[in-house]
C-alpha atoms as a PDB file:
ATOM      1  CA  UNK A   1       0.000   0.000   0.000  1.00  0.00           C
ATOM      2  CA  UNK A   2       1.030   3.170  -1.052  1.00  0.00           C
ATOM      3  CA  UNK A   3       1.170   6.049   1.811  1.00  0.00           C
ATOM      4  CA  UNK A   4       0.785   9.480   1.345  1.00  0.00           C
ATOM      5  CA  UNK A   5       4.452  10.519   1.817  1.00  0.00           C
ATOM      6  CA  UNK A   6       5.320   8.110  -1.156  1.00  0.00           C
ATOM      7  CA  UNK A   7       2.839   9.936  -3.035  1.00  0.00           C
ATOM      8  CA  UNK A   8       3.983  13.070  -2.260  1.00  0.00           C
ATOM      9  CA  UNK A   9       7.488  12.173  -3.591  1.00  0.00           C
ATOM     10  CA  UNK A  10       5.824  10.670  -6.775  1.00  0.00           C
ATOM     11  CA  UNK A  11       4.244  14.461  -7.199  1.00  0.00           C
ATOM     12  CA  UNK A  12       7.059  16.462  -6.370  1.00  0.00           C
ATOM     13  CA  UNK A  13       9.721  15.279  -9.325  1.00  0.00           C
ATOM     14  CA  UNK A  14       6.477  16.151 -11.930  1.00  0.00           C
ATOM     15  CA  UNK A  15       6.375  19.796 -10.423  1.00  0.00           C
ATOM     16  CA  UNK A  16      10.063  20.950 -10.167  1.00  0.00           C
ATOM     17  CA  UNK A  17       9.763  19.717 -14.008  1.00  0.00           C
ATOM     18  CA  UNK A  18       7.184  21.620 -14.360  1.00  0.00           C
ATOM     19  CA  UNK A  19       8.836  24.436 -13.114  1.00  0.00           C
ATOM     20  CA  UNK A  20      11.857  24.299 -14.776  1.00  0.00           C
ATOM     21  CA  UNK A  21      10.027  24.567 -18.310  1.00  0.00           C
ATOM     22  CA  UNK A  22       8.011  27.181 -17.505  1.00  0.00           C
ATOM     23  CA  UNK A  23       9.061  30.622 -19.100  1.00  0.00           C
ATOM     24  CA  UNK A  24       9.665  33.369 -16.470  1.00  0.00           C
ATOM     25  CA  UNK A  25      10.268  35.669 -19.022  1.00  0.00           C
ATOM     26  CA  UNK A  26       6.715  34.849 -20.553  1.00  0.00           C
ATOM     27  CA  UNK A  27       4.868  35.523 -17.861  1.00  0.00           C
ATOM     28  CA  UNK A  28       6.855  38.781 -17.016  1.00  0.00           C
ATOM     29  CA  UNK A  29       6.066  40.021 -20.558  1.00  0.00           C
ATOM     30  CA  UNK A  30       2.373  38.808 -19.943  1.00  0.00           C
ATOM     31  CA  UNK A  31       1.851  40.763 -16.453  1.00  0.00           C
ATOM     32  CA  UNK A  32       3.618  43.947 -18.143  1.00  0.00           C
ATOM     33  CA  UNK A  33       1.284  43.888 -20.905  1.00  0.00           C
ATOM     34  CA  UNK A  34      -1.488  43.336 -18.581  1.00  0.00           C
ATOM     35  CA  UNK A  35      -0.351  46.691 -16.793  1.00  0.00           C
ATOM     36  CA  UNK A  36       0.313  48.321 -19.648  1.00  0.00           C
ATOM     37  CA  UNK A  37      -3.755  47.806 -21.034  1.00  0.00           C
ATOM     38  CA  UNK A  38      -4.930  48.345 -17.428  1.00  0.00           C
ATOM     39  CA  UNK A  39      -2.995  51.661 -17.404  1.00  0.00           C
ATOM     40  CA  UNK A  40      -4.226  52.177 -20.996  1.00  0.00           C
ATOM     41  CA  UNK A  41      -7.899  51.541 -20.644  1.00  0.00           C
ATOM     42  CA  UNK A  42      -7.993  54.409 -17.032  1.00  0.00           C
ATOM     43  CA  UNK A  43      -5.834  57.292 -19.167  1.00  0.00           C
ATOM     44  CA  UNK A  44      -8.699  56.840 -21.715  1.00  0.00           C
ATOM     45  CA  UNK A  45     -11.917  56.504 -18.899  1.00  0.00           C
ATOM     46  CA  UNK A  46     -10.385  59.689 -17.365  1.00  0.00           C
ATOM     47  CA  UNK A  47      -9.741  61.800 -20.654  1.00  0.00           C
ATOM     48  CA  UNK A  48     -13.103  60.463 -21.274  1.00  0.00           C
ATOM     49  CA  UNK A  49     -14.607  61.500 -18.133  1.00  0.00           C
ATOM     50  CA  UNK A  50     -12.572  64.774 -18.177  1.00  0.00           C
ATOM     51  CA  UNK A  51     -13.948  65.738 -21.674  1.00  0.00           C
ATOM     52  CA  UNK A  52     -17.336  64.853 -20.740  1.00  0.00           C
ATOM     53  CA  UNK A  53     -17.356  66.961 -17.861  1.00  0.00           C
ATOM     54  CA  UNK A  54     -15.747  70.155 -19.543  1.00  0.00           C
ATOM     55  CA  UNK A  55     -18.495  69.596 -22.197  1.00  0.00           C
ATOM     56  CA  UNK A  56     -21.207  69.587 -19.525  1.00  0.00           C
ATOM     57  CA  UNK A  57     -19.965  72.649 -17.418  1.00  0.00           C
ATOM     58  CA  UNK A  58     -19.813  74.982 -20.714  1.00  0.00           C
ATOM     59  CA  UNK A  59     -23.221  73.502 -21.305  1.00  0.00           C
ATOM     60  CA  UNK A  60     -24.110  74.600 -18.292  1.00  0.00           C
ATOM     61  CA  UNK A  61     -22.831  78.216 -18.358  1.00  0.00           C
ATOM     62  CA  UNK A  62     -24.087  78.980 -21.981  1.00  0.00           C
ATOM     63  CA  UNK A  63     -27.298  78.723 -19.652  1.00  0.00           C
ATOM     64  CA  UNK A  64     -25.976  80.477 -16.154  1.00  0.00           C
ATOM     65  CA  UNK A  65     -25.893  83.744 -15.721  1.00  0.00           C
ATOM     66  CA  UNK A  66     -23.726  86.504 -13.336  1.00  0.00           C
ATOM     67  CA  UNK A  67     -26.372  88.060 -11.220  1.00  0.00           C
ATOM     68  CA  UNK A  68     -26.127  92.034 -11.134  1.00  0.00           C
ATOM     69  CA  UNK A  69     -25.122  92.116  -7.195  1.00  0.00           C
ATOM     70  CA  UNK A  70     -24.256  89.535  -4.146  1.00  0.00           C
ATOM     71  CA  UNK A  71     -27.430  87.510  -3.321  1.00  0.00           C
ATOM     72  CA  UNK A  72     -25.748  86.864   0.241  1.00  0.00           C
ATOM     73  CA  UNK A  73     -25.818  90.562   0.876  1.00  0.00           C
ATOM     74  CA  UNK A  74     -29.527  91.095   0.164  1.00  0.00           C
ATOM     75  CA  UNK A  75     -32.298  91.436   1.915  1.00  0.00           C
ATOM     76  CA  UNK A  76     -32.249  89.627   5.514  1.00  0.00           C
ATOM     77  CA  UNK A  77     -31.717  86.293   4.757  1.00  0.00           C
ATOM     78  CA  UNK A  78     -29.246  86.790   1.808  1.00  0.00           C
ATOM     79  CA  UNK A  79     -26.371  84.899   4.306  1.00  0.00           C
ATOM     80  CA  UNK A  80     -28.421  81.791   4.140  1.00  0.00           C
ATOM     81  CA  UNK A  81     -29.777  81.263   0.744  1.00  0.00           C
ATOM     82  CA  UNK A  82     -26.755  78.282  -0.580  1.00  0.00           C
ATOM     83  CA  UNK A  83     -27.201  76.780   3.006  1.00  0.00           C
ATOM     84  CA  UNK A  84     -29.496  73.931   2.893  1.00  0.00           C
ATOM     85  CA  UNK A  85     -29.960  71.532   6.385  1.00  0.00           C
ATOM     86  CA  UNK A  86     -30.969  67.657   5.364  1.00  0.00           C
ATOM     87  CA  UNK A  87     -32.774  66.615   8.730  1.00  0.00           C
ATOM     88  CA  UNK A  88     -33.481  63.565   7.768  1.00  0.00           C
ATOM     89  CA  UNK A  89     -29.957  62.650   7.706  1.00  0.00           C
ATOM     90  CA  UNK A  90     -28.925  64.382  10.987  1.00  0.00           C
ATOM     91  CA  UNK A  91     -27.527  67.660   9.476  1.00  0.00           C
ATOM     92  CA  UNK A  92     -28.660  70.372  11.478  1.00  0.00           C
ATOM     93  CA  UNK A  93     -28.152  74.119  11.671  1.00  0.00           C
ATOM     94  CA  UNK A  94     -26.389  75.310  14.617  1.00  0.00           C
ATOM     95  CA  UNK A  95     -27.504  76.793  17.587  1.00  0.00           C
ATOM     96  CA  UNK A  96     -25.796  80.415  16.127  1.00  0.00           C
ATOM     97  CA  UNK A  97     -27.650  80.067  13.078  1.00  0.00           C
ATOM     98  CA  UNK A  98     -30.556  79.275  14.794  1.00  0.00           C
ATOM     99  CA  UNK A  99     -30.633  82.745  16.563  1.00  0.00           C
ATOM    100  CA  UNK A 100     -29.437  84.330  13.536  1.00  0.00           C
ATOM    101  CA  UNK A 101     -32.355  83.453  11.766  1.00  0.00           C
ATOM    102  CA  UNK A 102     -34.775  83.641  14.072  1.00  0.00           C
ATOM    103  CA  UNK A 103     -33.720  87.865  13.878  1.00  0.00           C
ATOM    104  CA  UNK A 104     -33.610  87.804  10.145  1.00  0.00           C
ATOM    105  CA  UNK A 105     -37.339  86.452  10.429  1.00  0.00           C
ATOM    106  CA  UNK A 106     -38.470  88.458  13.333  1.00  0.00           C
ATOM    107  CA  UNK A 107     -37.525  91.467  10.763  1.00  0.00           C
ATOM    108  CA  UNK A 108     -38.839  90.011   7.965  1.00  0.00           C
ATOM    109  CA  UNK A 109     -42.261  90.011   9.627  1.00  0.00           C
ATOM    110  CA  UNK A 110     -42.330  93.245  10.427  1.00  0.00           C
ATOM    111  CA  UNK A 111     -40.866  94.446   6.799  1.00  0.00           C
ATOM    112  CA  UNK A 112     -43.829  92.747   5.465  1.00  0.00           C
ATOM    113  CA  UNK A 113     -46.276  93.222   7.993  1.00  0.00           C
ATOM    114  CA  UNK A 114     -46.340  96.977   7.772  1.00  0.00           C
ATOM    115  CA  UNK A 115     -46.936  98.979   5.000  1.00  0.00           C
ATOM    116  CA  UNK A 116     -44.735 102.222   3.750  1.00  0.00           C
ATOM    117  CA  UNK A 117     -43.675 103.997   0.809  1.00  0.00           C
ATOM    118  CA  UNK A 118     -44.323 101.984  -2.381  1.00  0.00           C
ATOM    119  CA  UNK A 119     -45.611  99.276   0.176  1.00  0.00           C
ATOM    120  CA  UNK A 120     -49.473  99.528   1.221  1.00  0.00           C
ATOM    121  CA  UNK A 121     -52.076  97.847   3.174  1.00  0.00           C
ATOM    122  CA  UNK A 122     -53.226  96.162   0.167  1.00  0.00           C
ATOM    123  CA  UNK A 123     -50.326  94.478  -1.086  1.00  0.00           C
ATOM    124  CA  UNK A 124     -49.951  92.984   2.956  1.00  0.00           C
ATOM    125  CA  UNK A 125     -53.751  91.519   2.123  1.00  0.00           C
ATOM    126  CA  UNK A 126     -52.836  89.924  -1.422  1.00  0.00           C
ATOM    127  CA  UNK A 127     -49.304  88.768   0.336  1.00  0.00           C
ATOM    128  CA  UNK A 128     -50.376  87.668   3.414  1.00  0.00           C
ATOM    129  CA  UNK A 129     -49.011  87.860   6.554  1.00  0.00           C
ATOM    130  CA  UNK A 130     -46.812  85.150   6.238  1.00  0.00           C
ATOM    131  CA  UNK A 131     -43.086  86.542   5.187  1.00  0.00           C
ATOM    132  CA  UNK A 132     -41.134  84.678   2.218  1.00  0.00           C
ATOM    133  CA  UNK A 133     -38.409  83.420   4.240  1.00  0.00           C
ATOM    134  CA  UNK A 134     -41.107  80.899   6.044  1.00  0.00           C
ATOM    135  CA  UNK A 135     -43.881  80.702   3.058  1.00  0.00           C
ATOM    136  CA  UNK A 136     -40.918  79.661   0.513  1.00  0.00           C
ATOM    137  CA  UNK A 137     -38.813  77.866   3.223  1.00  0.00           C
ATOM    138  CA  UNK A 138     -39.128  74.352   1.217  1.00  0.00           C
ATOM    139  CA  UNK A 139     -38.406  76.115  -2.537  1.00  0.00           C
ATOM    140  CA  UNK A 140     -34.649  75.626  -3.905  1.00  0.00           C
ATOM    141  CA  UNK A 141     -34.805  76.577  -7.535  1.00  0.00           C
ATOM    142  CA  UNK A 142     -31.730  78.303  -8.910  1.00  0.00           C
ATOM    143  CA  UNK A 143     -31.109  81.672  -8.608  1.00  0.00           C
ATOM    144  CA  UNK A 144     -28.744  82.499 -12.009  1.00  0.00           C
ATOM    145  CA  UNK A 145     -30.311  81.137 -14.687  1.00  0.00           C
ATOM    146  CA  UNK A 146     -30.291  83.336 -17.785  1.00  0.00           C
ATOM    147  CA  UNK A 147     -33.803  84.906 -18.579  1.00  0.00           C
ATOM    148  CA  UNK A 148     -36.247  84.159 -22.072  1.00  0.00           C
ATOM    149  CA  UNK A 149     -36.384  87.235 -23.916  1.00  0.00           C
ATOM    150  CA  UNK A 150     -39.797  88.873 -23.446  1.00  0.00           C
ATOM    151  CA  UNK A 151     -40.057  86.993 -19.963  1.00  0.00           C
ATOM    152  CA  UNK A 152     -40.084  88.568 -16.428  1.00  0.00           C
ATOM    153  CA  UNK A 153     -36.561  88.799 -14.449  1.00  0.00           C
ATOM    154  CA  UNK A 154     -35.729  89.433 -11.340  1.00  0.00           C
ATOM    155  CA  UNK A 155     -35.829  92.845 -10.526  1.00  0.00           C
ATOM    156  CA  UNK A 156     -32.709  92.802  -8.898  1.00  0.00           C
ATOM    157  CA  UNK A 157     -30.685  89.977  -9.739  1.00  0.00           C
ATOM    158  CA  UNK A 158     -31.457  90.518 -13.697  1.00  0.00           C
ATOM    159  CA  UNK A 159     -31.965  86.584 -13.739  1.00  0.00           C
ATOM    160  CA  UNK A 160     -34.690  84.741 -14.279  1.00  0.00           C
ATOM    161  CA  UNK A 161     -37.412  84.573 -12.431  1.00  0.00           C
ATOM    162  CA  UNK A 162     -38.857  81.377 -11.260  1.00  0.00           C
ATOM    163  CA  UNK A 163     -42.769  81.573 -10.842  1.00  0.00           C
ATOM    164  CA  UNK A 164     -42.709  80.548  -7.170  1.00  0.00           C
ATOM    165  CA  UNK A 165     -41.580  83.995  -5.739  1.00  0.00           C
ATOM    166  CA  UNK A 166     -44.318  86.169  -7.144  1.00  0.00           C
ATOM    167  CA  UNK A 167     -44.921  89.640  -5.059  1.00  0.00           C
ATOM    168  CA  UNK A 168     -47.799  92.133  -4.846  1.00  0.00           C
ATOM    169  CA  UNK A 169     -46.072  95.477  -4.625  1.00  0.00           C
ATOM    170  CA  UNK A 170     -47.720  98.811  -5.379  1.00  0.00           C
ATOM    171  CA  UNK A 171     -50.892  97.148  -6.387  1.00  0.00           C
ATOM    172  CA  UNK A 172     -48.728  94.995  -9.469  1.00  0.00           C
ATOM    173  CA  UNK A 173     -47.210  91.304  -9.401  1.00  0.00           C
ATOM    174  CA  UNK A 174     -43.415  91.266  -9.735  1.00  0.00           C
ATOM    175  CA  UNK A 175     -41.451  87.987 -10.332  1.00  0.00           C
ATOM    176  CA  UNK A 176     -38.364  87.011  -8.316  1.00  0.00           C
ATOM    177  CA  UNK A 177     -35.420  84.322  -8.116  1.00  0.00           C
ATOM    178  CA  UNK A 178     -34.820  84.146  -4.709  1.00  0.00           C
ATOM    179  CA  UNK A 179     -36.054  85.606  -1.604  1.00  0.00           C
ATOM    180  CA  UNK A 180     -33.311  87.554  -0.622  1.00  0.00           C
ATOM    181  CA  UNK A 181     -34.171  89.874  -4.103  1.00  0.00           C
ATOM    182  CA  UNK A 182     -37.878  90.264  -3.062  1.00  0.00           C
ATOM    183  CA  UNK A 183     -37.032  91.328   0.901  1.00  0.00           C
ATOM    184  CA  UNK A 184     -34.418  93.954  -0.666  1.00  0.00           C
ATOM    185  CA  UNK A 185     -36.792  94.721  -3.309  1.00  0.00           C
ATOM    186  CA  UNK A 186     -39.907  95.852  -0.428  1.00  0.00           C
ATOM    187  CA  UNK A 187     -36.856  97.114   1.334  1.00  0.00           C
ATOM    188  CA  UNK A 188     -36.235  99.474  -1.055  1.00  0.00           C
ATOM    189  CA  UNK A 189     -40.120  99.947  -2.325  1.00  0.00           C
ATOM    190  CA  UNK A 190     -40.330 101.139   1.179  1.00  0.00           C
ATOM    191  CA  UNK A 191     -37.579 103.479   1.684  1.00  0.00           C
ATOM    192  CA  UNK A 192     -37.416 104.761  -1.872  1.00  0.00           C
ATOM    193  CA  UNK A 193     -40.622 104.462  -3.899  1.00  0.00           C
ATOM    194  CA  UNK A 194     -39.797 106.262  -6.743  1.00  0.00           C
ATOM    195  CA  UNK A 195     -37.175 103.535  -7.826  1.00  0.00           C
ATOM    196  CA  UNK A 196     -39.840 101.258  -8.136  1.00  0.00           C
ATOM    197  CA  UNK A 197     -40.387 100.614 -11.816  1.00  0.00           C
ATOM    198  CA  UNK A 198     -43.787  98.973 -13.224  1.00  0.00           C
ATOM    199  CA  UNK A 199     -43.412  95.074 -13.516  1.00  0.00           C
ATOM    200  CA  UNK A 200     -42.749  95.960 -17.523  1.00  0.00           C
ATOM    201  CA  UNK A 201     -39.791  97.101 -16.894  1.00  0.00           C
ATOM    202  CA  UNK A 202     -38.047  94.026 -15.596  1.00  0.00           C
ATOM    203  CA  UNK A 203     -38.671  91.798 -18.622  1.00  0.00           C
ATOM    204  CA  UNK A 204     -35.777  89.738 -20.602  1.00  0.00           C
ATOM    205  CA  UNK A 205     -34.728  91.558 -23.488  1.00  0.00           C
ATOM    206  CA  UNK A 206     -32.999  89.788 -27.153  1.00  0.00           C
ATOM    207  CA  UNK A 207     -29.615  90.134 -26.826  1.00  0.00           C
ATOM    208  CA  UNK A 208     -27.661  91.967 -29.823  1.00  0.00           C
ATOM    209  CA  UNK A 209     -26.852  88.293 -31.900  1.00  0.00           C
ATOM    210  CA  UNK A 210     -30.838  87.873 -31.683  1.00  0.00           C
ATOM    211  CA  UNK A 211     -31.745  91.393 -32.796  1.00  0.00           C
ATOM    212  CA  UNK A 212     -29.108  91.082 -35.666  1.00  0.00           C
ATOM    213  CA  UNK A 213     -30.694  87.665 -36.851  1.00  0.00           C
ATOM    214  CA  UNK A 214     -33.878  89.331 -37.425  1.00  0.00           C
END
């Protein structure tokens, strides 16, 4: 009978021949060309992925557009307009923000609550008494998107507006991007009504290619 460590010597001759005529220099060449094709095939995914994504961000700017001032230096909430808390996942605003906003609403309430100026009784009726910073608190839409000729803009951002902030003031509906533009846009109904323009005025107009294709 045959035990295992005479089998094991039986094996062990076969292997070391099997060894001996196996090409080293094969299988070097083989796991260098297997680099080389791995190293290949990620240069191409990321000048791929590169050109893609330049393609897609001049995409996107043929469409974006430089508003006229600082959004996060209008109005009262203009600090906290990019700053958006997911709850649900345990992201919460601090306890400074917190109190920061809680002022910037307390004010907003009382800039809409009361009329003056440009500003009257009226428009607080058609409004309501509940100030944009809490009626549009669940709206994110962006705020520098390039208007449609012959469409309303934002009065102060020149950018288009997006339907949701709509605005009695003076009696007429005006169209904003944001609410920081509409609290600096009573703001300044208020203090200066005379640089209050009809809702006409703050309409898209063709840019100079368009007019020249005509």
């Amino acid at each position: 009978m045959t035990g295992p460590m005479q089998q094991t010597r039986k094996i062990r001759p076969i292997i070391e021949v099997a060894m001996a005529k196996f090409d080293t220099k094969g299988l070097f060449l083989l796991i260098a060309a297997a680099g080389l094709g791995g190293f290949g095939m990620w240069k191409f995914d990321d000048y791929q992925f590169k050109h893609q994504d330049s393609a897609i961000q001049a995409q996107l700017e043929k469409g974006v557009r430089y508003t006229a001032v600082d959004v996060h230096k209008l109005g009262l909430h203009g600090t906290w307009i990019d700053v958006h808390h997911d709850i649900d996942c345990g992201d919460l605003p601090s306890e400074k923000e917190k109190l920061e906003v809680g002022l910037a609403d307390a004010k907003a309430k009382d800039l809409f609550d009361t009329p003056g100026g440009a500003y009257t009784a009226e428009d607080i009726k058609v409004n309501g008494l509940v100030p944009p910073s809490i009626r549009f608190n669940a709206v994110i839409v962006p705020y520098i998107i390039k208007g449609i000729p012959g469409q309303p803009i934002d009065p102060i951002l020149k950018t288009r507006s997006c339907g949701a902030y709509d605005w009695s003031v003076g009696g007429q509906i005006y169209h904003f991007a944001s609410v920081p533009s509409l609290e600096e846009f009573v703001m300044r109904a208020k203090a200066d009504p005379k640089s209050v323009l009809p809702p006409s005025a703050y309409v898209e107009q063709p840019s100079a290619d368009r007019l020249a294709k005509r």
